[in-house]
Protein backbone atom coordinates (compact mmCIF):
# COMPACT_ATOMS: atom_id res chain seq x y z
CA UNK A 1 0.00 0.00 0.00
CA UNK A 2 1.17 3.39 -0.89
CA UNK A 3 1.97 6.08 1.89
CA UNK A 4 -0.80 8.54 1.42
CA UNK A 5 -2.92 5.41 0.93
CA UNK A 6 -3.08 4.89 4.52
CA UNK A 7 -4.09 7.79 5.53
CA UNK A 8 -6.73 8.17 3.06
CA UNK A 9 -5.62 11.53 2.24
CA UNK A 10 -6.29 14.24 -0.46
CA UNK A 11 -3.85 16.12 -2.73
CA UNK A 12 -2.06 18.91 -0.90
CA UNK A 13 -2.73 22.59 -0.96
CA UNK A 14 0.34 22.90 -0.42
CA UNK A 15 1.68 26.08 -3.56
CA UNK A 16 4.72 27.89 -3.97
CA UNK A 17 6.97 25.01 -3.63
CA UNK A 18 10.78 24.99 -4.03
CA UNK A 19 12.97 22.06 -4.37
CA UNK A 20 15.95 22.16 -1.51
CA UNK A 21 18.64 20.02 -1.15
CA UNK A 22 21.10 18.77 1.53
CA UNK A 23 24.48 19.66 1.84
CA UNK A 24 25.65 16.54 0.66
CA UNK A 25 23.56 16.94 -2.15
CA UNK A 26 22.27 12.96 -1.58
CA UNK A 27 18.64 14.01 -1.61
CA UNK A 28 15.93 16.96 -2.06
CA UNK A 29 12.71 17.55 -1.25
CA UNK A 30 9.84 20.14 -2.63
CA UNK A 31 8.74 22.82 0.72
CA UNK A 32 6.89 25.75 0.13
CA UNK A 33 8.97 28.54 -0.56
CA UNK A 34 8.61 30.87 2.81
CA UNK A 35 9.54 28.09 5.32
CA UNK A 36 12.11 28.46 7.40
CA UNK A 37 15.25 25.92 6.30
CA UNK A 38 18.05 24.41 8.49
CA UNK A 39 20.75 22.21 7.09
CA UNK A 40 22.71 20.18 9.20
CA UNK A 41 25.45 17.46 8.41
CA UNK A 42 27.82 15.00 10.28
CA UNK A 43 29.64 11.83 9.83
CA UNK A 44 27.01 9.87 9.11
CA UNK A 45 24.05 12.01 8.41
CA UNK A 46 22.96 14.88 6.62
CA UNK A 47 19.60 16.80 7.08
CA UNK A 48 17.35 19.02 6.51
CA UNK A 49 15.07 20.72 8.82
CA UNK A 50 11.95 22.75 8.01
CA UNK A 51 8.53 24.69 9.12
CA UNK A 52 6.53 27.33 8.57
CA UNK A 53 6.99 29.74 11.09
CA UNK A 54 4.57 32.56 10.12
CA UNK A 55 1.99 30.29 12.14
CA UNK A 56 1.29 29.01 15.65
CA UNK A 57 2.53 25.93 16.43
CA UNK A 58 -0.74 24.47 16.51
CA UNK A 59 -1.65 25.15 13.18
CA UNK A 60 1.64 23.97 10.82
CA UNK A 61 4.00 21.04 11.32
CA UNK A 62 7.21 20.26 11.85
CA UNK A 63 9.24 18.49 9.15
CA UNK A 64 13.23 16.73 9.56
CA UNK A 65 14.41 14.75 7.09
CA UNK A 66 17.97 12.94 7.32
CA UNK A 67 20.21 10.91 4.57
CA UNK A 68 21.50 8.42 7.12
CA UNK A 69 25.08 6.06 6.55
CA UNK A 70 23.63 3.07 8.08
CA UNK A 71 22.35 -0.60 7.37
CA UNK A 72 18.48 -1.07 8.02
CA UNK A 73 16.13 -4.15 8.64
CA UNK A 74 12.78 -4.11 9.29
CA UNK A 75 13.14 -7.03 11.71
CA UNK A 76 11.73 -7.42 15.12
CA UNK A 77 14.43 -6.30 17.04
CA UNK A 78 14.16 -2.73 15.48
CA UNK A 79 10.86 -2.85 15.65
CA UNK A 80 11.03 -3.07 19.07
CA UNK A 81 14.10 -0.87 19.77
CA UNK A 82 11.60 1.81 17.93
CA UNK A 83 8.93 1.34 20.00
CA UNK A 84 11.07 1.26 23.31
CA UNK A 85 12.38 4.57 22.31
CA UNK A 86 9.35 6.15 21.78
CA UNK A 87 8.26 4.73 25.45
CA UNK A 88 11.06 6.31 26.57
CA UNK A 89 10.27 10.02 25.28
CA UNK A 90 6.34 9.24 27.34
CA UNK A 91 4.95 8.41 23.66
CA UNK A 92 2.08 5.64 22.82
CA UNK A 93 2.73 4.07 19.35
CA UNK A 94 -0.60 4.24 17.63
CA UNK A 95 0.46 2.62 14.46
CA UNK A 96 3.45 0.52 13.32
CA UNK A 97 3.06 -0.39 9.22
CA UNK A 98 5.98 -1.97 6.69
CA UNK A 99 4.55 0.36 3.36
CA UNK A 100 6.08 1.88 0.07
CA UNK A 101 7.37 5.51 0.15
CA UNK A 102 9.02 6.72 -2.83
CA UNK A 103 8.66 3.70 -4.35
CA UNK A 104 11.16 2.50 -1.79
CA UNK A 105 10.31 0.07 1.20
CA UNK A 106 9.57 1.52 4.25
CA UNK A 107 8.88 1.31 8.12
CA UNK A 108 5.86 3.98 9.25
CA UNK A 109 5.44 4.45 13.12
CA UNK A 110 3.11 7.15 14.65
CA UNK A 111 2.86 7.76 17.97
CA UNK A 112 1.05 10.30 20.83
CA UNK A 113 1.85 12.54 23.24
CA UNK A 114 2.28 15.30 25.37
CA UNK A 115 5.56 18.07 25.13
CA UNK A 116 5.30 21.52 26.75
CA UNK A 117 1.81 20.57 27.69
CA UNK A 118 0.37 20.19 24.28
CA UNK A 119 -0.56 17.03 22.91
CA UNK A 120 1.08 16.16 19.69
CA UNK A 121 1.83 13.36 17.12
CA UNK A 122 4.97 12.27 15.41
CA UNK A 123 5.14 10.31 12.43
CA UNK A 124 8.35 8.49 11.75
CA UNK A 125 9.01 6.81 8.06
CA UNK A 126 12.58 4.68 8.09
CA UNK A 127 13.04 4.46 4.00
CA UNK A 128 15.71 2.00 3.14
CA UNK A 129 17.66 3.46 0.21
CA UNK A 130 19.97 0.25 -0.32
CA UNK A 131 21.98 -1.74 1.98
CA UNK A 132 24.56 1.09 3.39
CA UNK A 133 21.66 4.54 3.67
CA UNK A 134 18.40 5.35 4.71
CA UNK A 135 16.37 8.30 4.82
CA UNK A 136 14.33 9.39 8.57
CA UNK A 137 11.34 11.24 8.11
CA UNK A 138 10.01 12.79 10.96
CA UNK A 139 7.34 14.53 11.53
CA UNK A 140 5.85 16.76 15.14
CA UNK A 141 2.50 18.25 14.86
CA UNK A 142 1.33 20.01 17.89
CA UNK A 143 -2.39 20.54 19.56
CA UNK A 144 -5.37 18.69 18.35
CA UNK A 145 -6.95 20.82 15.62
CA UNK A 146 -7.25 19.78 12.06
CA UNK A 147 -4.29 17.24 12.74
CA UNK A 148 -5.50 14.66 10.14
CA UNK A 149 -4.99 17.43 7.25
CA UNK A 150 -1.44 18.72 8.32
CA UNK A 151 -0.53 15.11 8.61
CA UNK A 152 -1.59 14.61 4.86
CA UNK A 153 0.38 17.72 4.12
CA UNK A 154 3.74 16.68 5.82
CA UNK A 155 3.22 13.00 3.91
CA UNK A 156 2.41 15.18 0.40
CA UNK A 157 5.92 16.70 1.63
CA UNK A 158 7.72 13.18 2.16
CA UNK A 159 6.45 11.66 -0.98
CA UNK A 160 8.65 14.52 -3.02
CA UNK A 161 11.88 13.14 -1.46
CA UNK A 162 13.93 13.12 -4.32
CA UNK A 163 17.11 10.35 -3.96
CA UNK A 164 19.83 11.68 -5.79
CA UNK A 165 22.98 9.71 -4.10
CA UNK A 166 22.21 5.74 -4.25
């Protein structure tokens, strides 16, 4: 099953869209052009960080995305080392799904919580690339209004990943 698939979600009204790449040039993705941008890189990883911060909190998402030297299997003991984590950080996995993103396969988790006294939701997508990278898709969205349509807009986001490095 496709990504947006899941979610049963609509095309984006998302406009004004600009493509962005990392530092490392490995991938881009498409973000409307008067988000703020922060690129980060390290050994391993290389980033890129985005919002829209002419709203409230409550009313956008936020959006990291990271090009990640590592291997990744979707077997049990990541599955649970995933879950465990997000325990950890007071989160309650909601959903745990193996699906396609960017016609690559993937591992979705979303989970719920509470940060600075709002409640929010983070989706994480785990994208195996090949056997040495992977991209991390994360996604925060904060309060509890209209959270179903920003989280179709953040996945409209993800599924414009753009792989340039193999």
């Amino acid at each position: 099953m496709q990504f947006s698939e899941e979610f049963h979600c609509k095309p984006s009204s998302l406009e004004y869209l600009e493509t962005v790449k990392d530092v490392r040039n490995a991938f881009s993705i498409s973000i409307p052009k008067n988000w703020n941008i922060n690129l980060y890189e390290d050994a391993l990883q290389s980033s890129i960080f985005t919002a829209d911060t002419t709203k409230q909190l409550t009313e956008t998402f936020l959006i990291d995305v990271s090009y990640i030297k590592n291997n990744l299997q979707f077997d049990d003991l990541f599955k649970l080392k995933i879950e465990q984590e997000n325990l950890n950080k007071n989160l309650i996995q909601k959903k745990a799904k193996e699906v396609t993103i960017i016609e690559k396969p993937a591992y979705l988790v979303i989970s719920k919580g509470q940060k600075s006294s709002l409640l929010y939701q983070k989706l994480q997508a785990f994208i195996k690339i090949n056997q040495k990278h992977f991209i991390l898709a994360k996604v925060e969205i904060y309060g509890d209004s209209l959270v179903e349509n920003r989280l179709c807009q953040a996945i409209s986001l993800i599924e414009k990943i753009k792989i340039t490095q193999q």
